[in-house]
Protein backbone atom coordinates (compact mmCIF):
# COMPACT_ATOMS: atom_id res chain seq x y z
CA UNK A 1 0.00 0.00 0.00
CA UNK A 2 1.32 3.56 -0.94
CA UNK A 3 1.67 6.08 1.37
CA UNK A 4 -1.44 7.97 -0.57
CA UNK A 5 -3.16 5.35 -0.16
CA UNK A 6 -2.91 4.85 3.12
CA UNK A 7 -3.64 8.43 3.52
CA UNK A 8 -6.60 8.00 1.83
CA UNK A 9 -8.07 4.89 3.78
CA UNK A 10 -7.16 6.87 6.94
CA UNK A 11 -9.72 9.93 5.72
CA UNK A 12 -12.22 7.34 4.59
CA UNK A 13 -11.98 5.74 8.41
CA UNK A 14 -12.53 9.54 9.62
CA UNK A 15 -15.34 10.54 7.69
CA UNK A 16 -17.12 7.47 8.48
CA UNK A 17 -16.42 8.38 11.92
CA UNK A 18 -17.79 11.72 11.83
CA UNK A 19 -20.48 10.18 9.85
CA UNK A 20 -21.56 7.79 13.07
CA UNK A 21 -20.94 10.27 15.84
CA UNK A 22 -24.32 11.25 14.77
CA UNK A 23 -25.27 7.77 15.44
CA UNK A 24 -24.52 7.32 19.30
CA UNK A 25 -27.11 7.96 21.90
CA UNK A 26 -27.78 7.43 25.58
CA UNK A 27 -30.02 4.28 26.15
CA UNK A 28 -29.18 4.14 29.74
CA UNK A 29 -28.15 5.31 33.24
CA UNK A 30 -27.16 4.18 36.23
CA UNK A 31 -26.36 5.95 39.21
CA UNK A 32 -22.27 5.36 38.73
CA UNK A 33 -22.17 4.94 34.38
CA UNK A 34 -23.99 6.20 31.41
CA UNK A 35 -24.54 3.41 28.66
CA UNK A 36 -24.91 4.34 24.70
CA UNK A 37 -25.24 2.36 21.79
CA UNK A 38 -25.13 3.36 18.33
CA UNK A 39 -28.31 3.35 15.94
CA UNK A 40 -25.79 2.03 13.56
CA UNK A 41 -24.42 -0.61 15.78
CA UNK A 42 -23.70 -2.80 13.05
CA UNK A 43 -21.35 -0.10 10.33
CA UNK A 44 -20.24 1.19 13.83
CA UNK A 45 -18.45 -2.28 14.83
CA UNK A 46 -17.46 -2.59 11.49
CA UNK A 47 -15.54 0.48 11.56
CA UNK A 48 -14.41 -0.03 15.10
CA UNK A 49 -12.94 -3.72 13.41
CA UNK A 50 -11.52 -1.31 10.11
CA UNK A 51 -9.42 0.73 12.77
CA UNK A 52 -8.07 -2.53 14.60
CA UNK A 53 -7.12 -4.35 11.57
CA UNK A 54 -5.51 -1.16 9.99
CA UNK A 55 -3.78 -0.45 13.48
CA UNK A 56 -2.57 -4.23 14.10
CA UNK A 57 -1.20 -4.05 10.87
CA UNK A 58 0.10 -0.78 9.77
CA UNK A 59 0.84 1.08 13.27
CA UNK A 60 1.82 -1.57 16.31
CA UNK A 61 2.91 1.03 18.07
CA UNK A 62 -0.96 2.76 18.40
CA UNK A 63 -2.52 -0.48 19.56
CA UNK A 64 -1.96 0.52 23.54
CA UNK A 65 -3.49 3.88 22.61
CA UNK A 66 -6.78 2.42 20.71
CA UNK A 67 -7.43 -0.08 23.18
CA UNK A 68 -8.93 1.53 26.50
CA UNK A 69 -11.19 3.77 23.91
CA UNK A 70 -12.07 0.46 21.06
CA UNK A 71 -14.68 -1.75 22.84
CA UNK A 72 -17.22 0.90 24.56
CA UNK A 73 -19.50 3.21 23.03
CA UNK A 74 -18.89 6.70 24.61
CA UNK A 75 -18.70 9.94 22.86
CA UNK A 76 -15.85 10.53 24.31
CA UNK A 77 -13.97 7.37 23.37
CA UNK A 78 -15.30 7.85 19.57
CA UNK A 79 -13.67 11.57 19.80
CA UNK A 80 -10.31 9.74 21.07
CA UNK A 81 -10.81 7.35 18.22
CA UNK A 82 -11.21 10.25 15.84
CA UNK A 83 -8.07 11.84 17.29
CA UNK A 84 -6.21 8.96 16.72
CA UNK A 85 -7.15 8.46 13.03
CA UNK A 86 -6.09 12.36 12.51
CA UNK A 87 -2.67 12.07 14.51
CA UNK A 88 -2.24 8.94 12.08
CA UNK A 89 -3.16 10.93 9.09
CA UNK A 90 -0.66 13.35 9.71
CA UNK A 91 2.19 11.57 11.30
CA UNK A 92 1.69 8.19 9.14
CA UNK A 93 4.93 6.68 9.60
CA UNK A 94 5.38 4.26 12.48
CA UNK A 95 7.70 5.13 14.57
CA UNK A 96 11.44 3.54 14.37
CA UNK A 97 12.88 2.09 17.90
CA UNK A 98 16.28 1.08 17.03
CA UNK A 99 17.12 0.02 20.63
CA UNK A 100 14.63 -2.20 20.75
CA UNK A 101 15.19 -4.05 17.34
CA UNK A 102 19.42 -4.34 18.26
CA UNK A 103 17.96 -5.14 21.93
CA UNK A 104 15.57 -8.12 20.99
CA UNK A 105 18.30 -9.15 18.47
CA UNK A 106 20.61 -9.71 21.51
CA UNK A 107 18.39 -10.94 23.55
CA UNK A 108 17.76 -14.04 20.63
CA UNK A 109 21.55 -14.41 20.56
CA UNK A 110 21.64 -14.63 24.13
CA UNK A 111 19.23 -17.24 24.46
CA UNK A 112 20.88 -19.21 22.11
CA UNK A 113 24.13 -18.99 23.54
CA UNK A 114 22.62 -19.91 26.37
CA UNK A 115 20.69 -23.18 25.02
CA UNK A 116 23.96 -23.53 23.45
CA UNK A 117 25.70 -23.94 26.40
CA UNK A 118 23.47 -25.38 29.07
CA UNK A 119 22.92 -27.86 26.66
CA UNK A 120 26.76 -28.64 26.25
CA UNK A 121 26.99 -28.51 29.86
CA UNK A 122 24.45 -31.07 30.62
CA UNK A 123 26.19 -33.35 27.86
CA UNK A 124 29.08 -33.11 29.70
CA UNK A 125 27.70 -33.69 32.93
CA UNK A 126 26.24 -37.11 32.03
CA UNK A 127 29.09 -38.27 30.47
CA UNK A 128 31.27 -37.37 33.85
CA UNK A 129 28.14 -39.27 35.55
CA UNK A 130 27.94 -42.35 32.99
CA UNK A 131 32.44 -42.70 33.70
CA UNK A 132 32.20 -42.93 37.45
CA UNK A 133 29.51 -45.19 37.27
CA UNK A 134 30.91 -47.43 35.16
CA UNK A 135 33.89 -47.75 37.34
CA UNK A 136 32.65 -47.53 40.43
CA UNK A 137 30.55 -50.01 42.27
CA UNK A 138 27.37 -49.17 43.63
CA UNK A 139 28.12 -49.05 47.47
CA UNK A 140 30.74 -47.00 46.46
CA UNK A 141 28.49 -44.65 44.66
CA UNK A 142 26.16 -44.36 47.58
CA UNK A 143 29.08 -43.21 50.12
CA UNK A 144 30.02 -41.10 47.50
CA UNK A 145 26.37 -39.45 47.48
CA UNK A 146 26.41 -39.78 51.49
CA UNK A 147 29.23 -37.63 51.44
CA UNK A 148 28.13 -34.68 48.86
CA UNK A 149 25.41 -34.35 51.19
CA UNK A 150 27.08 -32.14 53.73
CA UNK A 151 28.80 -29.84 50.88
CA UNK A 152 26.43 -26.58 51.31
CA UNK A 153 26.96 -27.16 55.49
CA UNK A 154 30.87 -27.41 55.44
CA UNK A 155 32.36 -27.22 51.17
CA UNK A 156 36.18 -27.37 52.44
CA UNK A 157 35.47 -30.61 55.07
CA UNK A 158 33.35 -32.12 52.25
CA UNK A 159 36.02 -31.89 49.55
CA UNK A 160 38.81 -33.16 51.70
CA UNK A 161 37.08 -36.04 52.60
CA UNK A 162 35.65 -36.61 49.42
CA UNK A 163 39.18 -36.45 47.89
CA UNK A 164 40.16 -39.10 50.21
CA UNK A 165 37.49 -41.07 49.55
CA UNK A 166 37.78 -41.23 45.37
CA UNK A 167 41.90 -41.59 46.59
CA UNK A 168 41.12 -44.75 48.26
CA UNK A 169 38.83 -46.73 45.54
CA UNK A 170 43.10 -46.75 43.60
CA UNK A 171 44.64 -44.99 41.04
CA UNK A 172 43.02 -47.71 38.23
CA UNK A 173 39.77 -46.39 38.90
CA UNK A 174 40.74 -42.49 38.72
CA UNK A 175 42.87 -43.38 35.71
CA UNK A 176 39.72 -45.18 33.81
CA UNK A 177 37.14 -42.71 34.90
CA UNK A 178 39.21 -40.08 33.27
CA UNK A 179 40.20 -41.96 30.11
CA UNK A 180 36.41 -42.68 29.82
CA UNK A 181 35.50 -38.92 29.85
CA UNK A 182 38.21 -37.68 27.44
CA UNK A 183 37.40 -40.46 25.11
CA UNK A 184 33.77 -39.60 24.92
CA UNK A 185 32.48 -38.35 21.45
CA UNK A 186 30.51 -35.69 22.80
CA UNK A 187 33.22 -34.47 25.55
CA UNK A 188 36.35 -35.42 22.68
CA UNK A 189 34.52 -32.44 20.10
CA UNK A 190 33.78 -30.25 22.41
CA UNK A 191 37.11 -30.64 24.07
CA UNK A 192 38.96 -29.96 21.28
CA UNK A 193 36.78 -26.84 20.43
């Protein structure tokens, strides 16, 4: 769509407008809200549904101001509605928020990066899991467990006495679980990376 022709389905949208002020009336009261309707209802939700399409597509960056005025019948929310069309009309190019283009941009990188690397990082973590398994024994695993419990109470005890723990299943063990991680496709690639 040109720019004329936008122009020109903006004036359209605000003579029809002007056309079904006429149109709204007070069918009702209460002692805290007025209610109208329009004797038109029916070209008046059309042209209410006009203005949200032409918004939604054309100016994003109006939707927040059509909304609180869009689904009640007031004339005071058709003259903000009217407003809106003319500010359009005379300003019709949507505004351009650089910061937030290069700021979602980053934010996609970001997230990917991150993926990225939690992903990597849980790879690696179940292949360190999946070596000392293999050459541990199960009791052993369990004292090894037992022991990791008390790491957020005392870290330095817990890793002394882990140490000596992992020391005393032999240096065959320590030796294999190791091989088995560096040997690992996934940990081997990403190693070398």
């Amino acid at each position: 769509m040109t720019k004329e022709e936008l122009i020109s389905k903006i004036e359209e949208l605000i003579l029809k407008g002007q056309e079904l002020k006429n149109s709204i009336y007070l069918f009702g009261q209460d002692a805290f809200f007025n209610y109208y309707k329009s004797s038109k209802e029916e070209e008046y939700k059309k042209w209410i549904q006009s203005i949200k399409r032409l918004i939604d597509t054309m100016f994003p960056s109006s939707k927040e101001r059509l909304k609180p005025y869009a689904d009640k019948i007031t004339p005071e929310n058709h003259m903000e509605i009217l407003g809106l069309l003319e500010g359009i009309k005379i300003f019709p190019y949507e505004p351009e928020n650089e910061i937030k283009g290069k700021s979602s941009d980053r934010i996609t990188i970001n997230n990917n990066q991150n993926n990225i690397q939690n992903n990597t990082q849980q790879v690696i973590f179940n292949i360190f899991i999946d070596a000392i398994r293999d050459e541990i024994t199960g009791k052993e695993l369990k004292e090894l467990k037992e022991i990791m419990k008390n790491y957020e109470k005392n870290p330095e005890e817990t890793k002394s006495t882990l140490l000596e723990k992992i020391k005393g299943f032999g240096k065959d063990v320590l030796s294999n679980i190791m091989a088995n991680i560096i040997t690992n496709p996934d940990f081997y690639s990403t190693f070398l990376n």
